[in-house]
Protein backbone atom coordinates (compact mmCIF):
# COMPACT_ATOMS: atom_id res chain seq x y z
CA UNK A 1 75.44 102.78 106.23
CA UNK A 2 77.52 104.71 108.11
CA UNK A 3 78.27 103.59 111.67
CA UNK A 4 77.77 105.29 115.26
CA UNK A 5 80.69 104.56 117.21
CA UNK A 6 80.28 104.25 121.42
CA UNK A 7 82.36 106.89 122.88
CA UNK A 8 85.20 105.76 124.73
CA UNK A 9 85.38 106.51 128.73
CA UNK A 10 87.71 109.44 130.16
CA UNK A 11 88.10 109.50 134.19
CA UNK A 12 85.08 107.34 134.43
CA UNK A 13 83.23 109.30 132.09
CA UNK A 14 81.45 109.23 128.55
CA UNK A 15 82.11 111.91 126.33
CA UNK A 16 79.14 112.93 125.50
CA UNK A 17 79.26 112.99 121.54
CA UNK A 18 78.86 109.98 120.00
CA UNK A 19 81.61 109.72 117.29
CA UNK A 20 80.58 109.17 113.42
CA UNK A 21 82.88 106.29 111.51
CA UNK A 22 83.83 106.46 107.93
CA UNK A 23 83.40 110.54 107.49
CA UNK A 24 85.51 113.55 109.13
CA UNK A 25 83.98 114.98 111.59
CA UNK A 26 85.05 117.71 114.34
CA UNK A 27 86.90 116.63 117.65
CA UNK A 28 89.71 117.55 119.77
CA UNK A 29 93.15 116.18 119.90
CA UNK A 30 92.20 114.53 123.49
CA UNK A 31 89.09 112.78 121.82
CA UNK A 32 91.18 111.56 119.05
CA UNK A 33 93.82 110.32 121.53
CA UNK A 34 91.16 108.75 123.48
CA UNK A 35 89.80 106.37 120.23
CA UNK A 36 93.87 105.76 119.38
CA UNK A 37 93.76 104.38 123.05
CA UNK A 38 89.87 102.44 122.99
CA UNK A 39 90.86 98.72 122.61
CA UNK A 40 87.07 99.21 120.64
CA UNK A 41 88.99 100.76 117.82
CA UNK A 42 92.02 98.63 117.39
CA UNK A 43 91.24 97.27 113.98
CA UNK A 44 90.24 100.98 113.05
CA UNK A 45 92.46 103.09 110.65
CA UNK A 46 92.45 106.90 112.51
CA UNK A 47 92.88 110.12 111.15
CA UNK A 48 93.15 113.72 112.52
CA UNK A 49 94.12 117.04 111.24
CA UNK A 50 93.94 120.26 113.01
CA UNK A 51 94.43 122.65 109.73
CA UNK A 52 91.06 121.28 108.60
CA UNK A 53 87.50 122.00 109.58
CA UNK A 54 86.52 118.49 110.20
CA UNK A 55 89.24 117.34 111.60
CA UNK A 56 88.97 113.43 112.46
CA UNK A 57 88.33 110.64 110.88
CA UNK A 58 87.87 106.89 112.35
CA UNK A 59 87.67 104.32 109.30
CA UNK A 60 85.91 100.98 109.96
CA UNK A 61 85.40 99.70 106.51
CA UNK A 62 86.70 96.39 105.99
CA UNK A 63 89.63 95.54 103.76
CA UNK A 64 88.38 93.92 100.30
CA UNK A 65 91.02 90.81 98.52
CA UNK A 66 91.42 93.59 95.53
CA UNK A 67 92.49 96.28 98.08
CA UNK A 68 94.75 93.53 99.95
CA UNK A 69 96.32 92.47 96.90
CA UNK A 70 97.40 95.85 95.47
CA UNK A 71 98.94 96.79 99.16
CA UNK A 72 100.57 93.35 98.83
CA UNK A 73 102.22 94.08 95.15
CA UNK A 74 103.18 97.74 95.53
CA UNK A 75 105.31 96.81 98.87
CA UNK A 76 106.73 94.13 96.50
CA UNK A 77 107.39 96.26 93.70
CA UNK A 78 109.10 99.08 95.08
CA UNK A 79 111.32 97.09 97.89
CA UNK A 80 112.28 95.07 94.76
CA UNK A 81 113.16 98.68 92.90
CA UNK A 82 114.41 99.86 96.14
CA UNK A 83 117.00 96.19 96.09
CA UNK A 84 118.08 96.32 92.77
CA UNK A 85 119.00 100.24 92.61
CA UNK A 86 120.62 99.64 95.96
CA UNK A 87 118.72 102.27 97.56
CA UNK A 88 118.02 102.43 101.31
CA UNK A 89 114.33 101.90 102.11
CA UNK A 90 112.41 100.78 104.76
CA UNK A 91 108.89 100.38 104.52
CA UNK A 92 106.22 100.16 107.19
CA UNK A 93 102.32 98.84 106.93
CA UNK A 94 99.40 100.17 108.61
CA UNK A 95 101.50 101.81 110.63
CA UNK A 96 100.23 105.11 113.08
CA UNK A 97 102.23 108.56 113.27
CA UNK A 98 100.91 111.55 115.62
CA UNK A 99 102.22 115.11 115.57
CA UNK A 100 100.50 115.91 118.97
CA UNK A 101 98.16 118.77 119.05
CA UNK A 102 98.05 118.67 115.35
CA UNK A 103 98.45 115.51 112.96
CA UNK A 104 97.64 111.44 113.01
CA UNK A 105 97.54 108.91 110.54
CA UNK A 106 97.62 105.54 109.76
CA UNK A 107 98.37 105.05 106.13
CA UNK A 108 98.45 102.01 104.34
CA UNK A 109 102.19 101.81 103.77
CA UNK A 110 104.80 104.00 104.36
CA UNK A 111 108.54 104.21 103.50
CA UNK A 112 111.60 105.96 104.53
CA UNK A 113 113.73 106.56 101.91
CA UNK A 114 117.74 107.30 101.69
CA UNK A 115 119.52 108.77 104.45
CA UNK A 116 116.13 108.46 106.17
CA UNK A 117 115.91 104.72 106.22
CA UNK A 118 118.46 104.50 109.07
CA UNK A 119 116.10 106.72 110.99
CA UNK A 120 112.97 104.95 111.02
CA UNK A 121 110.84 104.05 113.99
CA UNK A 122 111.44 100.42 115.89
CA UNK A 123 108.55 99.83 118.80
CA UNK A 124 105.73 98.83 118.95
CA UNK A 125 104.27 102.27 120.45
CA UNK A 126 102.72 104.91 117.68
CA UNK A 127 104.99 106.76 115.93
CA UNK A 128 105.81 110.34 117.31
CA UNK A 129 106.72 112.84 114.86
CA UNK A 130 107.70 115.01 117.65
CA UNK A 131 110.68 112.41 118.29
CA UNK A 132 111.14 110.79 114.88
CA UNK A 133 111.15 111.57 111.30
CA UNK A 134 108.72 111.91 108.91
CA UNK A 135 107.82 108.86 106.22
CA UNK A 136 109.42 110.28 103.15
CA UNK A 137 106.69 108.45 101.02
CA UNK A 138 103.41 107.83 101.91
CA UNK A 139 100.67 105.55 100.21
CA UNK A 140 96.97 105.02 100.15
CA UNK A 141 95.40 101.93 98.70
CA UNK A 142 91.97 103.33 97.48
CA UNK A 143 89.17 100.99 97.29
CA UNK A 144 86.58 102.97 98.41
CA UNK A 145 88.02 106.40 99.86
CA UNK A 146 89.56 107.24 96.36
CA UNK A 147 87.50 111.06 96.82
CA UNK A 148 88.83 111.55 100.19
CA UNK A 149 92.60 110.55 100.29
CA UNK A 150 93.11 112.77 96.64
CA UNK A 151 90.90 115.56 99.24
CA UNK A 152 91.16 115.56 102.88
CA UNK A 153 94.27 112.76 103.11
CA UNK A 154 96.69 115.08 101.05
CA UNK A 155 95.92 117.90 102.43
CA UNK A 156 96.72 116.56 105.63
CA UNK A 157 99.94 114.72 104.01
CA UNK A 158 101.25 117.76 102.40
CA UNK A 159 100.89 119.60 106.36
CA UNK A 160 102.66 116.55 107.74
CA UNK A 161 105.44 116.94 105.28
CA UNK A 162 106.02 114.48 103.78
CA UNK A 163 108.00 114.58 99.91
CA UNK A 164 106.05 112.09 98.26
CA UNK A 165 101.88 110.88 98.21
CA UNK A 166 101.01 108.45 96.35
CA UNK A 167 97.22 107.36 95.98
CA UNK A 168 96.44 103.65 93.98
CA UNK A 169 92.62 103.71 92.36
CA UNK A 170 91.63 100.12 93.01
CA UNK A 171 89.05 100.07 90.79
CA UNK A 172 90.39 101.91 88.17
CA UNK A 173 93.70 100.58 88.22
CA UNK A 174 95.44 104.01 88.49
CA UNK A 175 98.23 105.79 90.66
CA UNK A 176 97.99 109.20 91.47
CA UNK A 177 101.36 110.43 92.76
CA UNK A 178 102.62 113.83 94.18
CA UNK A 179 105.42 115.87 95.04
CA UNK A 180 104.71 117.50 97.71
CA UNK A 181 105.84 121.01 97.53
CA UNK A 182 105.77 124.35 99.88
CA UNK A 183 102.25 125.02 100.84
CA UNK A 184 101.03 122.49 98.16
CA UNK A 185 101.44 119.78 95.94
CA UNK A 186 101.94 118.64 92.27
CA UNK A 187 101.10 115.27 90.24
CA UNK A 188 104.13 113.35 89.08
CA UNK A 189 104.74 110.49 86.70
CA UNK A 190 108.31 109.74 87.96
CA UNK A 191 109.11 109.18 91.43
CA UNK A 192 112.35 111.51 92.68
CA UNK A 193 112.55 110.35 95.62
CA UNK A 194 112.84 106.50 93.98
CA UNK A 195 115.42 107.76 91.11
CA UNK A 196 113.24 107.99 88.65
CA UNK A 197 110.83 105.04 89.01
CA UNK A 198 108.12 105.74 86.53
CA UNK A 199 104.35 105.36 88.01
CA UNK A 200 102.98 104.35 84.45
CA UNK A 201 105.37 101.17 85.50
CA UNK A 202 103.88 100.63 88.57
CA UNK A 203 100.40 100.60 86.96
CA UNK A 204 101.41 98.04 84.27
CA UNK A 205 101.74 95.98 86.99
CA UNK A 206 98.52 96.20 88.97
CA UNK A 207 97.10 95.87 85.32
CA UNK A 208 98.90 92.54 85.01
CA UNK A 209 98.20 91.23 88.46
CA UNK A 210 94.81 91.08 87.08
CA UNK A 211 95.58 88.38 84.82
CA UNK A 212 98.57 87.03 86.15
CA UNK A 213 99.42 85.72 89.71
CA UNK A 214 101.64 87.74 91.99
CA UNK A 215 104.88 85.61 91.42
CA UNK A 216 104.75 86.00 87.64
CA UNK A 217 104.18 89.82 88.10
CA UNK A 218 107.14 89.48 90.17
CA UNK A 219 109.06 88.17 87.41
CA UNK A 220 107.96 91.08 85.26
CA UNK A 221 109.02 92.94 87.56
CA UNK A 222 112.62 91.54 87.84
CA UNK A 223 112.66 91.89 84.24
CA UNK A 224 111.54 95.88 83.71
CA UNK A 225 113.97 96.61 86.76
CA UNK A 226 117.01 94.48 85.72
């Protein structure tokens, strides 16, 4: 069922629309600044794009072991990719960007890549786009959004610019990945901005982790990469 979040206070005041979880739904910039701010919605994921129609969207949905797990094992995978091709990387989870007046997010990881990696964030405030670069890859982990971050998410992503989306089907055991490209995007099977790193890889590992625990993936892993 979806849920009817209490509007957060302004001034002393209510806003007087009560804000819809799990769904996009229209709202201002200030309003969406307002539920990044609501100590109410700290365990919330938040969205917002101006470009779009429905422009917000507050996700409550709990996280699920099987959604947990894959997060866990792609982090693993690529930093171990990223380590043994000696390529700069830093990656970020769950963590929130804002473009003001125009973008937020809070994807479920996020890496800078390259020359970018020196450039990443370090606070503890959310990240401002107007003052720092953006991720050069972004990932969902799609347990139960799968129609809305291939929809809504990349559209948003590909506006935010950054080079690289990937989306992992939970259920399905799938990665969709894109190059993001001038005024659109494209699906890939090999990473560029990872030199190469083949998604069908990637996927033989979630495959496996559903066999085989996380350290003996690892190993695969070690294996395929070495």
């Amino acid at each position: 069922m979806t849920a009817i979040a209490t509007p957060p206070l302004k001034n002393q005041e209510s806003i007087s629309q009560p804000f819809v979880t799990d769904q996009w739904i229209s709202a201002t910039w200030d309003e969406f600044v307002q539920i990044l701010e609501n100590p109410q919605y700290v365990d919330s994921r938040c969205y917002y794009d101006k470009n779009q129609i429905r422009q917000m969207r507050i996700e409550t949905m709990p996280v699920g072991s099987e959604h947990a797990d894959d997060n866990t094992l792609i982090i693993f995978a690529i930093s171990l990719y990223c380590t043994l091709a000696t390529i700069p990387a830093r990656g970020l989870t769950n963590c929130s960007y804002t473009k003001t007046g125009f973008q937020g997010c809070q994807p479920d990881i996020s890496y800078y890549i390259d020359e970018s990696a020196s450039l990443a964030p370090r606070s503890n405030s959310v990240v401002n786009l107007d003052e720092f670069a953006v991720p050069n890859l972004v990932i969902e982990i799609s347990s139960s959004t799968l129609n809305d971050d291939l929809g809504k998410k990349r559209l948003l992503y590909e506006q935010l610019g950054t080079s690289e989306y990937w989306v992992v089907d939970v259920q399905e055991v799938k990665i969709f990945a894109f190059e993001m490209l001038s005024g659109g995007s494209r699906q890939i099977t090999e990473s560029k901005l990872l030199g190469g790193l083949a998604i069908a890889d990637l996927e033989a590992a979630l495959k496996l982790s559903r066999e085989k625990s996380q350290s003996e993936v690892g190993a695969w892993l070690i294996q395929k990469y070495s």
